[in-house]
Protein backbone atom coordinates (compact mmCIF):
# COMPACT_ATOMS: atom_id res chain seq x y z
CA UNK A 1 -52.41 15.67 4.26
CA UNK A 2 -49.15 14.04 5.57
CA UNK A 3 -45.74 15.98 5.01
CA UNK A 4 -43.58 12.93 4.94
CA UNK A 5 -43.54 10.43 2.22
CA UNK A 6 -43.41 6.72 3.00
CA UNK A 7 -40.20 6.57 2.23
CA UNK A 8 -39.49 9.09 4.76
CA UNK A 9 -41.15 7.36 7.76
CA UNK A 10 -39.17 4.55 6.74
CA UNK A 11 -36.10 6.28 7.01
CA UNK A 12 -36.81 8.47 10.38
CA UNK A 13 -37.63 4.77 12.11
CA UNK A 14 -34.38 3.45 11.16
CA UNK A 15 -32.75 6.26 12.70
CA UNK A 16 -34.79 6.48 15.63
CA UNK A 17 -33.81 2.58 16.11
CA UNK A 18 -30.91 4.72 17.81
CA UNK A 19 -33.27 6.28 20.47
CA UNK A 20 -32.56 5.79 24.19
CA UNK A 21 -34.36 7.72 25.82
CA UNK A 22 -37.45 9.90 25.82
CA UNK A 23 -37.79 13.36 23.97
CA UNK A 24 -40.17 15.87 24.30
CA UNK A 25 -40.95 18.26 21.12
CA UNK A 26 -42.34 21.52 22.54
CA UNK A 27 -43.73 23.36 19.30
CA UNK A 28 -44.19 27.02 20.03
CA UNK A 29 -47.26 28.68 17.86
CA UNK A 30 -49.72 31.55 17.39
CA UNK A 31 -52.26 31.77 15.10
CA UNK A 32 -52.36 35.79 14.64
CA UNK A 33 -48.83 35.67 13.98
CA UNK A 34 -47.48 32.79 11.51
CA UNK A 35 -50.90 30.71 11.29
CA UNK A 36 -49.98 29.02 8.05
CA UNK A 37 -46.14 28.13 9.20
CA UNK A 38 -47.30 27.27 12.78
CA UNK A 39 -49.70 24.79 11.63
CA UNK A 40 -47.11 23.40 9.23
CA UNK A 41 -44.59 23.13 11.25
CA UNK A 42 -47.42 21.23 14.38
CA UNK A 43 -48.35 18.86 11.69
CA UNK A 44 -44.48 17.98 10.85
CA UNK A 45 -43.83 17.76 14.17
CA UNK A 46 -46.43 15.44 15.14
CA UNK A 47 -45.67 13.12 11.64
CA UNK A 48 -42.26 12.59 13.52
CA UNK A 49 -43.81 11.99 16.58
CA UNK A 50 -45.75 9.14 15.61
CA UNK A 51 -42.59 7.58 14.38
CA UNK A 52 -41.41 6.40 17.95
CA UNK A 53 -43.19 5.65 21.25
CA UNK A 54 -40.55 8.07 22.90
CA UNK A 55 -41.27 11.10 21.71
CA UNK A 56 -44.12 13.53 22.88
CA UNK A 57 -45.81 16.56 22.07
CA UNK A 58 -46.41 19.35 23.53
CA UNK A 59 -48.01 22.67 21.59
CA UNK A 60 -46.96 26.11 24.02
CA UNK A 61 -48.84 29.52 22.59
CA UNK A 62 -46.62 32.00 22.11
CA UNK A 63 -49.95 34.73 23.36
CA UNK A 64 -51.33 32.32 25.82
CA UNK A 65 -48.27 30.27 27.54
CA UNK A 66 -46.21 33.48 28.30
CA UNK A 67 -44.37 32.14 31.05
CA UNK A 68 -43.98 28.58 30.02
CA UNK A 69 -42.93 30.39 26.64
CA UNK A 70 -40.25 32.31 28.37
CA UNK A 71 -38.66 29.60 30.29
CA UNK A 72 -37.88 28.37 27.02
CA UNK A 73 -36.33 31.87 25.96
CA UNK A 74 -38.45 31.50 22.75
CA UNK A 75 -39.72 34.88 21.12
CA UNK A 76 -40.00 33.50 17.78
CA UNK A 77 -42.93 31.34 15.71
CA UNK A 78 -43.08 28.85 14.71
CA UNK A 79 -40.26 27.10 16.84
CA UNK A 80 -39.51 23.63 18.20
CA UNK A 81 -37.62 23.11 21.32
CA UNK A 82 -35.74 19.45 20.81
CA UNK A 83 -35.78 18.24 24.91
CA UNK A 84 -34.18 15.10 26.30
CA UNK A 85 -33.12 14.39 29.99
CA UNK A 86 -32.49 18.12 30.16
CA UNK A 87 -33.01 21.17 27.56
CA UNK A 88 -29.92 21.27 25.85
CA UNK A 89 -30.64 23.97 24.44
CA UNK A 90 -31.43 22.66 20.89
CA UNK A 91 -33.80 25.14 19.09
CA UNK A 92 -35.38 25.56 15.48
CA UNK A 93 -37.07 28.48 13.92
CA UNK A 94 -39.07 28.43 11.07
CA UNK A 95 -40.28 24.98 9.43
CA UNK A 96 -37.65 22.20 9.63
CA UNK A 97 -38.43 21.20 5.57
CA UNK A 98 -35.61 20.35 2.87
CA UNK A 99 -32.50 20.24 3.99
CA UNK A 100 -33.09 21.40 7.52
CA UNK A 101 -35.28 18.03 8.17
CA UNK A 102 -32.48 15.89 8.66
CA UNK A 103 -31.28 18.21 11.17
CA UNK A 104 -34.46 17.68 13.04
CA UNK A 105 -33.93 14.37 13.01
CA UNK A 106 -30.24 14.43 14.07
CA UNK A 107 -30.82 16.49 17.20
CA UNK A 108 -33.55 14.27 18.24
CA UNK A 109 -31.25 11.06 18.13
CA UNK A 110 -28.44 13.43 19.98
CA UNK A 111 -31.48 14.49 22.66
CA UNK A 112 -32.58 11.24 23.29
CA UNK A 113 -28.83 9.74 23.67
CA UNK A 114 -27.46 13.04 25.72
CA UNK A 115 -24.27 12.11 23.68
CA UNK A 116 -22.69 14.24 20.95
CA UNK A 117 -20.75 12.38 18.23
CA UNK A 118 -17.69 14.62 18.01
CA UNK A 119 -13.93 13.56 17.24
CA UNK A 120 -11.92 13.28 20.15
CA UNK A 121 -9.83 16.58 19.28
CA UNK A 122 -12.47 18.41 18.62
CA UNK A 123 -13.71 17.02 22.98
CA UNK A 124 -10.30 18.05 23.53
CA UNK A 125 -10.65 21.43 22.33
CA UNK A 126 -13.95 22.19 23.73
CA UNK A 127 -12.84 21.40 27.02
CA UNK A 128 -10.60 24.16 27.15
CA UNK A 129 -13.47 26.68 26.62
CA UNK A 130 -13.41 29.40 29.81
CA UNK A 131 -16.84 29.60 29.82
CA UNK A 132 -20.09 28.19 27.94
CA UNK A 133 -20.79 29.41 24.16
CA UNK A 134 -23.93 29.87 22.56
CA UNK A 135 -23.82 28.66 19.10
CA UNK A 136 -26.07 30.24 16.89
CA UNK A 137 -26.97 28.25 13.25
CA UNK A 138 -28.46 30.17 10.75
CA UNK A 139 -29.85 28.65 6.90
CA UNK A 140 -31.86 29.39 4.32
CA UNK A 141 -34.98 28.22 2.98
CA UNK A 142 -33.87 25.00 0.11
């Protein structure tokens, strides 16, 4: 059963006319743990996926893939690590549905460019930074 209406595809292809470059979606699961939500969240993943000829797959086991897993500093399932030239650190938790989809789709564009669209003052300010930030997002289910 797909997850994504027609409508939807049609939408995520127009934005991924903006790809360019290749992105890897690592999708971290275990069955034990989250079965229902880790199988979810595969099958959204791999809707998106077949949207654009630059974007792979790849399914890590949370049990199985322990050091792969903790490369990726992921303790959490279901979880998708968003990967362009480099791991920019993009990470979701949970099932990217509602609200949160467009997100998905957002830091896929941004992974594939390796180019944030930010104002120029807000460049400006982050270049002031001492040292690196980690930026935590947190939402709720829509």
């Amino acid at each position: 059963m797909s997850i994504m209406t027609e409508r939807d595809r049609a939408a995520v292809r127009k934005e991924f006319e903006r790809l360019t470059g290749p992105v890897k979606l690592v999708v971290f699961s275990q069955e034990l743990q989250a079965g229902d939500l880790c199988r979810q969240n595969e099958s959204l993943v791999r809707e998106v996926a077949e949207l654009s000829d630059q974007i792979a797959v790849e399914v890590l086991n949370l049990a199985i893939d322990r050091e792969r897993v903790q490369a990726y500093g992921v303790e959490q399932v279901p979880a998708i690590v968003v990967e362009g030239a480099r791991d920019y650190g993009i990470r979701f938790y949970g099932v990217p549905l509602g609200y949160e989809f467009s997100n998905l789709i957002d830091a896929i564009v941004l992974a594939s460019t390796g180019q944030p669209v930010l104002a120029e003052e807000t460049l400006a300010s982050l270049r002031t930074l001492a040292a690196d930030v980690d930026i935590k997002v947190f939402s709720t289910p829509t």
